[in-house]
C-alpha atoms as a PDB file:
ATOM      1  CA  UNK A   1      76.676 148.211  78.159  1.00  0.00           C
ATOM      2  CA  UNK A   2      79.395 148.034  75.385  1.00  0.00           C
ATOM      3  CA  UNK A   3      82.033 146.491  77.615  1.00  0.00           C
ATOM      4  CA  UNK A   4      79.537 144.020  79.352  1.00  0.00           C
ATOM      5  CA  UNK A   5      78.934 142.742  76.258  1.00  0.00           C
ATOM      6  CA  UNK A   6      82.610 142.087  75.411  1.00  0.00           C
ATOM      7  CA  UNK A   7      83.072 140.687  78.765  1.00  0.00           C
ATOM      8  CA  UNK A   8      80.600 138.282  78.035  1.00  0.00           C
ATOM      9  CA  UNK A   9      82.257 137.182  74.684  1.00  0.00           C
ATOM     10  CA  UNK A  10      85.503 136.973  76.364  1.00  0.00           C
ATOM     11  CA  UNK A  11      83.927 134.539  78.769  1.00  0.00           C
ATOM     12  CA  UNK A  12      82.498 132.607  76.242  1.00  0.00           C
ATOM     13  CA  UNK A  13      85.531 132.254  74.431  1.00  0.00           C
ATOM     14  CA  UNK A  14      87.244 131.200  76.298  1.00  0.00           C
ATOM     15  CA  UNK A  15      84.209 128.451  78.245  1.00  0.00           C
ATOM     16  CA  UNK A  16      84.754 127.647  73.730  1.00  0.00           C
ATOM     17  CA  UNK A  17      88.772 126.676  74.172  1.00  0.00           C
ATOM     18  CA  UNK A  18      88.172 124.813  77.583  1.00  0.00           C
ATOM     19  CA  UNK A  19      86.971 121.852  75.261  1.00  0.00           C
ATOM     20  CA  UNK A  20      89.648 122.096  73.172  1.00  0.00           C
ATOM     21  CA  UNK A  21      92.317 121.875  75.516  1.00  0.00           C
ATOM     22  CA  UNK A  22      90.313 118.878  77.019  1.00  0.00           C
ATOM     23  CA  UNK A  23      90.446 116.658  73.702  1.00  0.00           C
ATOM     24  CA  UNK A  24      94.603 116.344  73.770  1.00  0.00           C
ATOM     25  CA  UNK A  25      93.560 115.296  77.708  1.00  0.00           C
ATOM     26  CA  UNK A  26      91.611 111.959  76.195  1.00  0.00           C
ATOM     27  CA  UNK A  27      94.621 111.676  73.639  1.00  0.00           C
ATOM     28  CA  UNK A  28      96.592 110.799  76.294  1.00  0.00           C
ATOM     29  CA  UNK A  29      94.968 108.915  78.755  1.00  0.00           C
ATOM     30  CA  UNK A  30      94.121 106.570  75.543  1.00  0.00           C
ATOM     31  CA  UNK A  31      98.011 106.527  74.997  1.00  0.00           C
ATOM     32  CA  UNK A  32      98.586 105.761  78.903  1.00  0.00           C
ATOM     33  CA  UNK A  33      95.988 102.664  78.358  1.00  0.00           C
ATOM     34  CA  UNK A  34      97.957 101.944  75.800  1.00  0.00           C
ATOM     35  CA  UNK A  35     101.619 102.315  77.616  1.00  0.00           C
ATOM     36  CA  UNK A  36     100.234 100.657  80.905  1.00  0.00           C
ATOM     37  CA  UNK A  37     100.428  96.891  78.708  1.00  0.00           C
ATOM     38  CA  UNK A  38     103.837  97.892  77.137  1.00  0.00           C
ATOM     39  CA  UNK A  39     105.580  99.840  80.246  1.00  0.00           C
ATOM     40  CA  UNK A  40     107.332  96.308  81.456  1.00  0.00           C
ATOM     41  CA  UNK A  41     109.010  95.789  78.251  1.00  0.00           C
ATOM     42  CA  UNK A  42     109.703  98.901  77.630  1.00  0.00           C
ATOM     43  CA  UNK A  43     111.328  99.108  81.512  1.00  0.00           C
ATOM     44  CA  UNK A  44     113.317  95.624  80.702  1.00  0.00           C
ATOM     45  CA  UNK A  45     114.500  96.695  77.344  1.00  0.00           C
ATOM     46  CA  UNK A  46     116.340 100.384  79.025  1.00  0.00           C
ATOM     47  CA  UNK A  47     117.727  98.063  81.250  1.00  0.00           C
ATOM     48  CA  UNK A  48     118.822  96.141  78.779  1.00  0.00           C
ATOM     49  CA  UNK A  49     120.657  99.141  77.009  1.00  0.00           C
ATOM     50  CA  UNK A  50     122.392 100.602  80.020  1.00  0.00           C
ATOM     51  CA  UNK A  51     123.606  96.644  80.999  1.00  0.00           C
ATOM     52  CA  UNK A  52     125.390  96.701  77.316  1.00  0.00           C
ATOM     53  CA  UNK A  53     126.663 100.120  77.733  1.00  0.00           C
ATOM     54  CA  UNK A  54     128.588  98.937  80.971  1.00  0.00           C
ATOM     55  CA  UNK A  55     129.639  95.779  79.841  1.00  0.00           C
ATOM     56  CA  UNK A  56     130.784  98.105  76.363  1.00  0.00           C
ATOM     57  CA  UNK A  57     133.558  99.735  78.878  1.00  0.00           C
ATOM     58  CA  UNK A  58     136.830  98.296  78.838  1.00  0.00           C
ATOM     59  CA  UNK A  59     137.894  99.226  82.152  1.00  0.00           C
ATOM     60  CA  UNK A  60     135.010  96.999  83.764  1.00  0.00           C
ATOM     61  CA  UNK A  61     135.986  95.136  86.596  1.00  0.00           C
ATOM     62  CA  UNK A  62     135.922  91.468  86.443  1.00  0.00           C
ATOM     63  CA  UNK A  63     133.385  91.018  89.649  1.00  0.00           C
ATOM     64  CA  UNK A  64     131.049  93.710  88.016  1.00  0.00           C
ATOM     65  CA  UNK A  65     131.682  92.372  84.395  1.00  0.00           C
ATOM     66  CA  UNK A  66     130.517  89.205  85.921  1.00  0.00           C
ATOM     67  CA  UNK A  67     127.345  90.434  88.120  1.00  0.00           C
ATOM     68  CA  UNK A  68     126.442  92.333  84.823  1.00  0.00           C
ATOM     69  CA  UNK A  69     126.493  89.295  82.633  1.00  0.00           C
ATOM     70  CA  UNK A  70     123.857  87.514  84.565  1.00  0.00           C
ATOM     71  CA  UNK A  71     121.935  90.156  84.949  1.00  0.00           C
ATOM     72  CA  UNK A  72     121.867  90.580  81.037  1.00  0.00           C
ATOM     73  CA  UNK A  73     120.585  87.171  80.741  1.00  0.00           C
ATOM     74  CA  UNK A  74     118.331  87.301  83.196  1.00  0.00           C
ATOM     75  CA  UNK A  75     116.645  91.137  81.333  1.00  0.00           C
ATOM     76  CA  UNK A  76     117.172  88.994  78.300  1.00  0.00           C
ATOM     77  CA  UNK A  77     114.400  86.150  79.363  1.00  0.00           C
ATOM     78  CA  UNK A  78     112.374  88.534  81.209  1.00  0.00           C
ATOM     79  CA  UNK A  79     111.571  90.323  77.697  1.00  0.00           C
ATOM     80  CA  UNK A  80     111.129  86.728  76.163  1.00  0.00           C
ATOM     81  CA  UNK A  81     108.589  86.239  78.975  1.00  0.00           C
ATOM     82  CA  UNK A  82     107.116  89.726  78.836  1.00  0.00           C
ATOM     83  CA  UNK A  83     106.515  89.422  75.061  1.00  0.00           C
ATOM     84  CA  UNK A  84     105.448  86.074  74.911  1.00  0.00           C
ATOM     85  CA  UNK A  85     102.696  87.502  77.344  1.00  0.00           C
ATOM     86  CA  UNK A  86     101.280  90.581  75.603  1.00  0.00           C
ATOM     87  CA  UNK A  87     101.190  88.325  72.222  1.00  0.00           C
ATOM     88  CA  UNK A  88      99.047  85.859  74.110  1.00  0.00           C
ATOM     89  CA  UNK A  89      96.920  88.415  75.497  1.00  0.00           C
ATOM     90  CA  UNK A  90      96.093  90.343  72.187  1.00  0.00           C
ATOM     91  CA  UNK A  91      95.051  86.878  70.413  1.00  0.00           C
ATOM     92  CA  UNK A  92      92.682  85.993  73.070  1.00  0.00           C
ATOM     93  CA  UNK A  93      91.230  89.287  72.812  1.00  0.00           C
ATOM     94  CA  UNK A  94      91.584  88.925  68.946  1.00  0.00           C
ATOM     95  CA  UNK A  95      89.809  85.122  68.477  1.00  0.00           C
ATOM     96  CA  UNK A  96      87.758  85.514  72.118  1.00  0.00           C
ATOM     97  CA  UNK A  97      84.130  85.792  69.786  1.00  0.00           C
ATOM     98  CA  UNK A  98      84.880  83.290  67.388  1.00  0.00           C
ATOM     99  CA  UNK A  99      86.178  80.786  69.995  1.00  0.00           C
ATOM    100  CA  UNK A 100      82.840  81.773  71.745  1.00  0.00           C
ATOM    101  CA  UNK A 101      80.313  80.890  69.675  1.00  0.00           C
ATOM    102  CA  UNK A 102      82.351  78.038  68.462  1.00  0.00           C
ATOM    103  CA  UNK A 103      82.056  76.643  71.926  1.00  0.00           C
ATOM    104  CA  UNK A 104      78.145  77.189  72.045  1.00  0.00           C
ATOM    105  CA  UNK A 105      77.819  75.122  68.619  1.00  0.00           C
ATOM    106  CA  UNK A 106      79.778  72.384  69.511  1.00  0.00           C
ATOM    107  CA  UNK A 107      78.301  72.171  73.180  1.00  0.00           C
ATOM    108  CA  UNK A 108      74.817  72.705  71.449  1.00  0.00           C
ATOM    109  CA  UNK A 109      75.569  69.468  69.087  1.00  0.00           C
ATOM    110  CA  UNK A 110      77.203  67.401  72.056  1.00  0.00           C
ATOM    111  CA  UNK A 111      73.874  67.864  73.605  1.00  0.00           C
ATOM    112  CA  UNK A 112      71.958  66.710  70.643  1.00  0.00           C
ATOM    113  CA  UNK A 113      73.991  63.527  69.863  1.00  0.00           C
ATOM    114  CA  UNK A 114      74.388  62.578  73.502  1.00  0.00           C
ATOM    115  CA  UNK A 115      70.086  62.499  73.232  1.00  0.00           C
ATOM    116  CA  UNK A 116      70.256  60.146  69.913  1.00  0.00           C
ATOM    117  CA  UNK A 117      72.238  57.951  71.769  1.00  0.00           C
ATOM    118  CA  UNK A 118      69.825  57.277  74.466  1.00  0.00           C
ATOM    119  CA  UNK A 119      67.230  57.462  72.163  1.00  0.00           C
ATOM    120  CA  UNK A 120      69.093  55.090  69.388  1.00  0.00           C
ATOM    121  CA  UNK A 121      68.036  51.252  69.273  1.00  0.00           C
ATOM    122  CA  UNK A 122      70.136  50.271  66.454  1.00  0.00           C
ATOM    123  CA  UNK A 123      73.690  49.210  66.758  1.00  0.00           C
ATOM    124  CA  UNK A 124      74.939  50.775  64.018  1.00  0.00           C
ATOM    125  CA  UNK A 125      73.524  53.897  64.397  1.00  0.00           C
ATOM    126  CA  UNK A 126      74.891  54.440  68.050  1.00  0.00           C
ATOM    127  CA  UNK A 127      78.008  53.479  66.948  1.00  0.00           C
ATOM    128  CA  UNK A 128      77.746  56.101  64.325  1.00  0.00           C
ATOM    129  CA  UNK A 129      76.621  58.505  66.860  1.00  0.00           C
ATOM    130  CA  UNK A 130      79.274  57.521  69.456  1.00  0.00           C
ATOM    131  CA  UNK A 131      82.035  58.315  66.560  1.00  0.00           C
ATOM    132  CA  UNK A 132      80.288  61.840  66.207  1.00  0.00           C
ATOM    133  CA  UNK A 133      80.495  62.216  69.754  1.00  0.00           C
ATOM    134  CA  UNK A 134      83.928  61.769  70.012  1.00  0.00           C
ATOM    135  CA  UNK A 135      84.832  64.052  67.385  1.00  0.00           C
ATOM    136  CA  UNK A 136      82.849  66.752  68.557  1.00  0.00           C
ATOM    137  CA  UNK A 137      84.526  66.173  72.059  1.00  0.00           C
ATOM    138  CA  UNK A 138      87.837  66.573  70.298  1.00  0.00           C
ATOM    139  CA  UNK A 139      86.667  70.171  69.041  1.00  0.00           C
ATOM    140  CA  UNK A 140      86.014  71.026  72.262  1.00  0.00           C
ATOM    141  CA  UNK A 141      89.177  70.363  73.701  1.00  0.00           C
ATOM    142  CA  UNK A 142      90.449  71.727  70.465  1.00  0.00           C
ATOM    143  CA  UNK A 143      88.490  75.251  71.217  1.00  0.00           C
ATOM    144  CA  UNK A 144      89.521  75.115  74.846  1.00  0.00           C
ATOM    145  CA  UNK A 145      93.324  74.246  74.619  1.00  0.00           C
ATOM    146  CA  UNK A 146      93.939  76.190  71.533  1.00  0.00           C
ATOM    147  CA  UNK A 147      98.013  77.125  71.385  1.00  0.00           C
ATOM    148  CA  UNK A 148      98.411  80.858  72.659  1.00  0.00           C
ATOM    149  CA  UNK A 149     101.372  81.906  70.762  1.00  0.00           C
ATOM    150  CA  UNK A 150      99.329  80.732  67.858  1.00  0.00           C
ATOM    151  CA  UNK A 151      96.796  82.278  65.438  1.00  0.00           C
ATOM    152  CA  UNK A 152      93.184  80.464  66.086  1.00  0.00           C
ATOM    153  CA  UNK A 153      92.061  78.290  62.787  1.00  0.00           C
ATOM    154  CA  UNK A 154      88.641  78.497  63.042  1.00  0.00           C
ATOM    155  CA  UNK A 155      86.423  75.414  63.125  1.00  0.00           C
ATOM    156  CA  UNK A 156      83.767  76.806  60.821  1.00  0.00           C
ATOM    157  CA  UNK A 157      85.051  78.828  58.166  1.00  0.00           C
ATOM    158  CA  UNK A 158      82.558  80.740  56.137  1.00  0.00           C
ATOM    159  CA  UNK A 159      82.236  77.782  53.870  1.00  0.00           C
ATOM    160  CA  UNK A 160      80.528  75.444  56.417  1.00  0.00           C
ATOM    161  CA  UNK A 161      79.134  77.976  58.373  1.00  0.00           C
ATOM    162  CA  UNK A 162      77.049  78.394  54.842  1.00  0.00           C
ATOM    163  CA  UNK A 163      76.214  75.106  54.749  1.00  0.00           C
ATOM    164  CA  UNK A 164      74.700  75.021  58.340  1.00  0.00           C
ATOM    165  CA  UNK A 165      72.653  77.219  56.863  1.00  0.00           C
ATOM    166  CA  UNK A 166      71.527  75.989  54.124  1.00  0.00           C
ATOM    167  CA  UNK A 167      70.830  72.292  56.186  1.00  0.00           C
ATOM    168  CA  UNK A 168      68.872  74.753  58.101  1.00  0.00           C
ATOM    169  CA  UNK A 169      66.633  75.936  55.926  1.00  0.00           C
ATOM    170  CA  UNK A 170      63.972  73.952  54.036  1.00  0.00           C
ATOM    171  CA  UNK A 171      64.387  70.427  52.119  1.00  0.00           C
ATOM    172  CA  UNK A 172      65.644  71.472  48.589  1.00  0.00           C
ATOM    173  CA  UNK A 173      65.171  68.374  45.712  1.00  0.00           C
ATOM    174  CA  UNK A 174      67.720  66.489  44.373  1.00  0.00           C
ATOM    175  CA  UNK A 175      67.739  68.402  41.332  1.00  0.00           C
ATOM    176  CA  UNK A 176      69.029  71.392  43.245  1.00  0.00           C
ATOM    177  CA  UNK A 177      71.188  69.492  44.840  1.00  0.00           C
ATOM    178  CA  UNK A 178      72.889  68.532  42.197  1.00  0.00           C
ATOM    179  CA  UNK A 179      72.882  72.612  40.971  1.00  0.00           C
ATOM    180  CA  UNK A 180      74.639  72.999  44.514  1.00  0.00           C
ATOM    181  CA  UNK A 181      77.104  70.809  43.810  1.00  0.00           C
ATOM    182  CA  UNK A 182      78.222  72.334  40.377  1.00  0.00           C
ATOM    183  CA  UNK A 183      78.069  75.498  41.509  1.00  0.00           C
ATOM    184  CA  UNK A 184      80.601  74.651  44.674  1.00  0.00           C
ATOM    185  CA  UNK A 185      83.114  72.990  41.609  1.00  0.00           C
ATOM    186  CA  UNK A 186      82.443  76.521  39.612  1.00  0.00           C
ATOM    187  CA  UNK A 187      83.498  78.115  43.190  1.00  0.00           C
ATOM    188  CA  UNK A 188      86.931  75.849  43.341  1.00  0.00           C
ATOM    189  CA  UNK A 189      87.526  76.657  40.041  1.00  0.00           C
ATOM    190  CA  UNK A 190      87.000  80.319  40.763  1.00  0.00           C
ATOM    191  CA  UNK A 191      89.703  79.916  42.870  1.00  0.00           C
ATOM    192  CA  UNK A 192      93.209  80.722  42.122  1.00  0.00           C
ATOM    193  CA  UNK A 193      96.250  78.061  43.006  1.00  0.00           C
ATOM    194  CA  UNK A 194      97.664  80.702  45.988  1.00  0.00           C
ATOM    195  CA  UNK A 195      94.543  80.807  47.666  1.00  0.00           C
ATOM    196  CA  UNK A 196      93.826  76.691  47.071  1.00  0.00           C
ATOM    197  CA  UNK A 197      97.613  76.285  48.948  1.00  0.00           C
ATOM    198  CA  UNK A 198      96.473  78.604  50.963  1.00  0.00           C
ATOM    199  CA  UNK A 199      93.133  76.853  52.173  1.00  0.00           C
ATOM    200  CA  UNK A 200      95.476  73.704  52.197  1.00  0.00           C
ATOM    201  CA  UNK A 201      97.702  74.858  54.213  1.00  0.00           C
ATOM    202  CA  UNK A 202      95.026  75.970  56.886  1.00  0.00           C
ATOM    203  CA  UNK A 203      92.915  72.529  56.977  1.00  0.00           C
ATOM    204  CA  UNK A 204      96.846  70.691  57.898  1.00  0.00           C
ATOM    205  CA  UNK A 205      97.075  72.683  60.795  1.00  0.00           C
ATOM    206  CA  UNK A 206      93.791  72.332  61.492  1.00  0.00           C
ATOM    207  CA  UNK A 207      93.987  68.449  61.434  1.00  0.00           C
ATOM    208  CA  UNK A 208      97.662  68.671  63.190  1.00  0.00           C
ATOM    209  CA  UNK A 209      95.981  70.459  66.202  1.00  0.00           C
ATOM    210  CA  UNK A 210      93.264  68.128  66.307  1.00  0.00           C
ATOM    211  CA  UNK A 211      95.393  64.899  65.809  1.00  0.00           C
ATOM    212  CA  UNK A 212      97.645  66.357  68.647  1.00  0.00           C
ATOM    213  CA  UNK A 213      94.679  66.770  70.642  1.00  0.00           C
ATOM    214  CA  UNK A 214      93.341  63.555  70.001  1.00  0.00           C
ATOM    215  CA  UNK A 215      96.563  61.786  71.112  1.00  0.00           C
ATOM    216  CA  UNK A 216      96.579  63.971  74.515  1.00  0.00           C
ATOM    217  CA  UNK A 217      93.109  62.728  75.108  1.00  0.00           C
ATOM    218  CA  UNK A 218      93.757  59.044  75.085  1.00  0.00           C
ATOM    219  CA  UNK A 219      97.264  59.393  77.027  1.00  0.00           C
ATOM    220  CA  UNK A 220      95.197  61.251  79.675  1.00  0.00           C
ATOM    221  CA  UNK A 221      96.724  64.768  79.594  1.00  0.00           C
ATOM    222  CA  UNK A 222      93.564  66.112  78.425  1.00  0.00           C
ATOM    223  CA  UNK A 223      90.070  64.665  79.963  1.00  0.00           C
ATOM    224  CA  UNK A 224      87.762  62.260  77.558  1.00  0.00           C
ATOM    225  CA  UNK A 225      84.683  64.312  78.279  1.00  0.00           C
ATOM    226  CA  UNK A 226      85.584  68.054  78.481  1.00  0.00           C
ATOM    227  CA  UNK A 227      81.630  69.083  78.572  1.00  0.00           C
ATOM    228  CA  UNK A 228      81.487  67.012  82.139  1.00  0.00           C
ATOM    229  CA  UNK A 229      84.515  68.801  83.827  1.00  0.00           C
ATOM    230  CA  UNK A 230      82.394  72.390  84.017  1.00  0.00           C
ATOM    231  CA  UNK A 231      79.466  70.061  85.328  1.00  0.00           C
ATOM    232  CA  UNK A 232      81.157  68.448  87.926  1.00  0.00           C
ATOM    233  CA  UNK A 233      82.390  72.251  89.346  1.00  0.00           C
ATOM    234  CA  UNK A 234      78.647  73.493  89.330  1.00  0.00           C
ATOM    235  CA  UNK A 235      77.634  70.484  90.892  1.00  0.00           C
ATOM    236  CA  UNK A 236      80.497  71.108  93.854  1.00  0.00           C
ATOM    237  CA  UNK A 237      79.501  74.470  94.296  1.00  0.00           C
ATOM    238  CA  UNK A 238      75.868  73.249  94.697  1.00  0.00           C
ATOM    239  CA  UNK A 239      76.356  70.595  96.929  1.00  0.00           C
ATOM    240  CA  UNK A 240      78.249  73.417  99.267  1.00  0.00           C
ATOM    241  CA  UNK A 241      75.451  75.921  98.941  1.00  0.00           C
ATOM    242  CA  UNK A 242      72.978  73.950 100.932  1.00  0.00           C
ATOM    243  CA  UNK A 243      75.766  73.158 103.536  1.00  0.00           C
ATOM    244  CA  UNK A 244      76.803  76.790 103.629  1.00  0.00           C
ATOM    245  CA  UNK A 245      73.222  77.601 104.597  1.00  0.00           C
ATOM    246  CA  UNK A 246      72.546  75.175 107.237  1.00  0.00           C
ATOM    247  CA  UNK A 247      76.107  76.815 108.579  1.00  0.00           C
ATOM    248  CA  UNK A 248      74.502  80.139 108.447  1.00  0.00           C
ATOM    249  CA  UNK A 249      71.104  78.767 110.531  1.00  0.00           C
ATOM    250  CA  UNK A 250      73.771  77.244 112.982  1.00  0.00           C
ATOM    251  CA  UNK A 251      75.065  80.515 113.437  1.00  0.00           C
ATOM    252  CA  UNK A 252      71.909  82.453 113.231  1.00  0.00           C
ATOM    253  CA  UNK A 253      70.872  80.313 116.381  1.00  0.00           C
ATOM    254  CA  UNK A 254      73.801  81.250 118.116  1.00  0.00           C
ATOM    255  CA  UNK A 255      73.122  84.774 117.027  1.00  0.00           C
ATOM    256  CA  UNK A 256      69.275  84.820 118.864  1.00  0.00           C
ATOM    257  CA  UNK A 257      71.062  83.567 121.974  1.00  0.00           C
ATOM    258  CA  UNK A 258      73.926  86.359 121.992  1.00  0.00           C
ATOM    259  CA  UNK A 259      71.658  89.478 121.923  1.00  0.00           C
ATOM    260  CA  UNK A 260      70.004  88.173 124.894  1.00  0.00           C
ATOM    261  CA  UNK A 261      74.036  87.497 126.807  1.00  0.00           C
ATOM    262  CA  UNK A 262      74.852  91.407 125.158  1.00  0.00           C
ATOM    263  CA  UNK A 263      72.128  92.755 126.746  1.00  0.00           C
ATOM    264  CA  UNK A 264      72.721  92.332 130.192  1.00  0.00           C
ATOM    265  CA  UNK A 265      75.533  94.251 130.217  1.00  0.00           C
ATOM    266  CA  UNK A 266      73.550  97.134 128.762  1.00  0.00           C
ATOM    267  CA  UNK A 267      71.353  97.545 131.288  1.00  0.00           C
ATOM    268  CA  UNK A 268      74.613  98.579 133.688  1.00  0.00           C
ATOM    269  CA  UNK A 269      74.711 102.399 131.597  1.00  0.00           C
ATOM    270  CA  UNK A 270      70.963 102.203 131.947  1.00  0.00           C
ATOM    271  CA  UNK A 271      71.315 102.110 136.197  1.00  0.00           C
ATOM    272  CA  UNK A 272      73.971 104.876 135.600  1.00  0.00           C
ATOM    273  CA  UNK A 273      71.440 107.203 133.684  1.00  0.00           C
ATOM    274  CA  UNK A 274      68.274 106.599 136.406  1.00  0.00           C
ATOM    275  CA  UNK A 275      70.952 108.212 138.755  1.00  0.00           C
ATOM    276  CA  UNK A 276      72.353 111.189 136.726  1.00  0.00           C
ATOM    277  CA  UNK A 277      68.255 111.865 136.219  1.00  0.00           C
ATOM    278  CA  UNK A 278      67.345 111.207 139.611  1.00  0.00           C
ATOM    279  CA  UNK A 279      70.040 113.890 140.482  1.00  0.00           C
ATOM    280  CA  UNK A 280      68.157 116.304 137.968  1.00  0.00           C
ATOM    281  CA  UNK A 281      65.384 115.224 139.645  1.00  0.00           C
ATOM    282  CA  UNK A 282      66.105 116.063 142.600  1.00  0.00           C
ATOM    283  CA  UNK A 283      68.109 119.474 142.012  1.00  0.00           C
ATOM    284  CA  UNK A 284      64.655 120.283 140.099  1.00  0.00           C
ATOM    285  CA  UNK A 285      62.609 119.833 142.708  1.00  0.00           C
ATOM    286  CA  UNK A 286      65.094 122.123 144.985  1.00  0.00           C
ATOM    287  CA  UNK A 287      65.032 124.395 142.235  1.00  0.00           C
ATOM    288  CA  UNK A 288      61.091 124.436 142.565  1.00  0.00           C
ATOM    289  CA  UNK A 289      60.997 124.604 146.235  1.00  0.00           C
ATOM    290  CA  UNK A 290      63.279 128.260 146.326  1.00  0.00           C
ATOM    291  CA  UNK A 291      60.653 129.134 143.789  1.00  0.00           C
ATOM    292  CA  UNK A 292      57.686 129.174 146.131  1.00  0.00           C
ATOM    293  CA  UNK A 293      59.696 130.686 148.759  1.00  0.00           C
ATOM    294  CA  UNK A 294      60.322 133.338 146.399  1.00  0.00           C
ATOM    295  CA  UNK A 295      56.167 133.982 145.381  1.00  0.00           C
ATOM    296  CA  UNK A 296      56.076 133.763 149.382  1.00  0.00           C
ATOM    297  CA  UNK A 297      58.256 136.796 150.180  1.00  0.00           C
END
């Protein structure tokens, strides 16, 4: 009994290290995730170090010397490209929710002014609205065609994103108002010169991007009403999906009268089986026959 019992200690130690030598296992299949984004420049760059190495040697030919110098240049703006990708892809995965729910406000207000404009009678007013509209068309585009390479200034910093809020919320009186309002100059005063330059610095490139954007708009590189373009591509796709399905009837027709075509040819095996069983049929029947002669004798 003794030794069972050791056996079955030494089995569950060691079922105990079978989890341990699984952990290093994740380890590295989160370091080959990892590797499988970085293997191409890592791949360019070795190449990269053995082209130097041969061009290094000093009794090089000149054809090789010469084969090896293009291909250095062309490793060289492979890695360019190759990096230029993998920056683009971490800052879309970095700025993907904010850009998201960006889009949602601004589509959510396009939607609201475009309704004040139908419902507007007053000149003024639409041409208030209209201005609005525009601008908030120009955030869209600004959202949408965003530089890559570059790090996303958000729309709504935490500033007006409080406001929102508090235009949200219920009417306050014009007394607190006004206690709003001195407590936003205590707030700027809070703030230190760095992070004022710094908050300066951030609202130019804000209005760069969007001036830049504005100009692409009216030259016609970029489309006036960027809310319409994803309209027009459900529309398409709904236009085709009745068409599709009167295809599919078409065909569905054609598909009652083939069975009826493929079916005459089955009935040729069915001819060929009445024969095999009349055979049995007929060997049975033999087979039956021999039978009574046999109770006879």
């Amino acid at each position: 009994m003794p030794p069972a019992r050791t056996q079955k200690h030494g089995h569950a130690s060691s079922s105990k290290f079978k989890p341990n030598n699984s952990k290093p296992k994740r380890k590295q299949v989160d370091g080959g995730a990892d590797a499988q984004t970085v293997p191409g420049v890592q791949k360019i760059k070795a190449a990269l170090r053995q082209t130097r190495r041969l061009l290094a040697k000093d009794t090089l030919a000149a054809d090789v010397r010469v084969e090896t110098e293009r291909r250095l240049k062309a490793l060289e703006a492979d890695l360019a490209k190759a990096e230029r990708v993998r920056k683009e892809k971490a800052l879309a995965e970095r700025y993907h929710a904010i850009k998201f729910f960006e889009r949602q406000k601004v589509t959510r207000k396009l939607n609201q002014t475009k309704r004040k404009i139908e419902a507007c009678t007053d000149k003024k007013e639409k041409k208030k609205l209209e201005k609005a509209l525009l601008e908030l068309r120009i955030d869209l585009n600004y959202i949408v065609h965003y530089p890559k390479l570059k790090k996303y200034i958000a729309l709504f910093p935490p500033e007006v994103r409080k406001k929102d809020k508090d235009e949200k919320g219920k009417a306050k009186s014009d007394d607190a108002e006004d206690e709003e309002i001195d407590a936003d100059e205590d707030v700027d005063d809070e703030l230190t010169e760095e992070q004022a330059q710094e908050k300066a610095a951030t609202n130019l490139q804000r209005e760069e991007i969007r001036s830049q954007i504005r100009e692409a708009m009216e030259k016609g590189e970029l489309s006036a009403e960027p809310e319409v373009e994803k309209g027009k591509d459900t529309r398409r796709s709904a236009v085709d999906a009745p068409e599709a399905k009167k295809k599919s009837t078409k065909t569905g027709k054609k598909g009652e009268n083939e069975p009826s075509r493929s079916s005459a040819p089955q009935r040729v095996p069915e001819v060929k089986q009445d024969d095999f069983f009349d055979n049995d049929s007929e060997e049975s029947a033999s087979s039956g026959e021999d039978e009574d002669r046999m109770d006879e004798d």
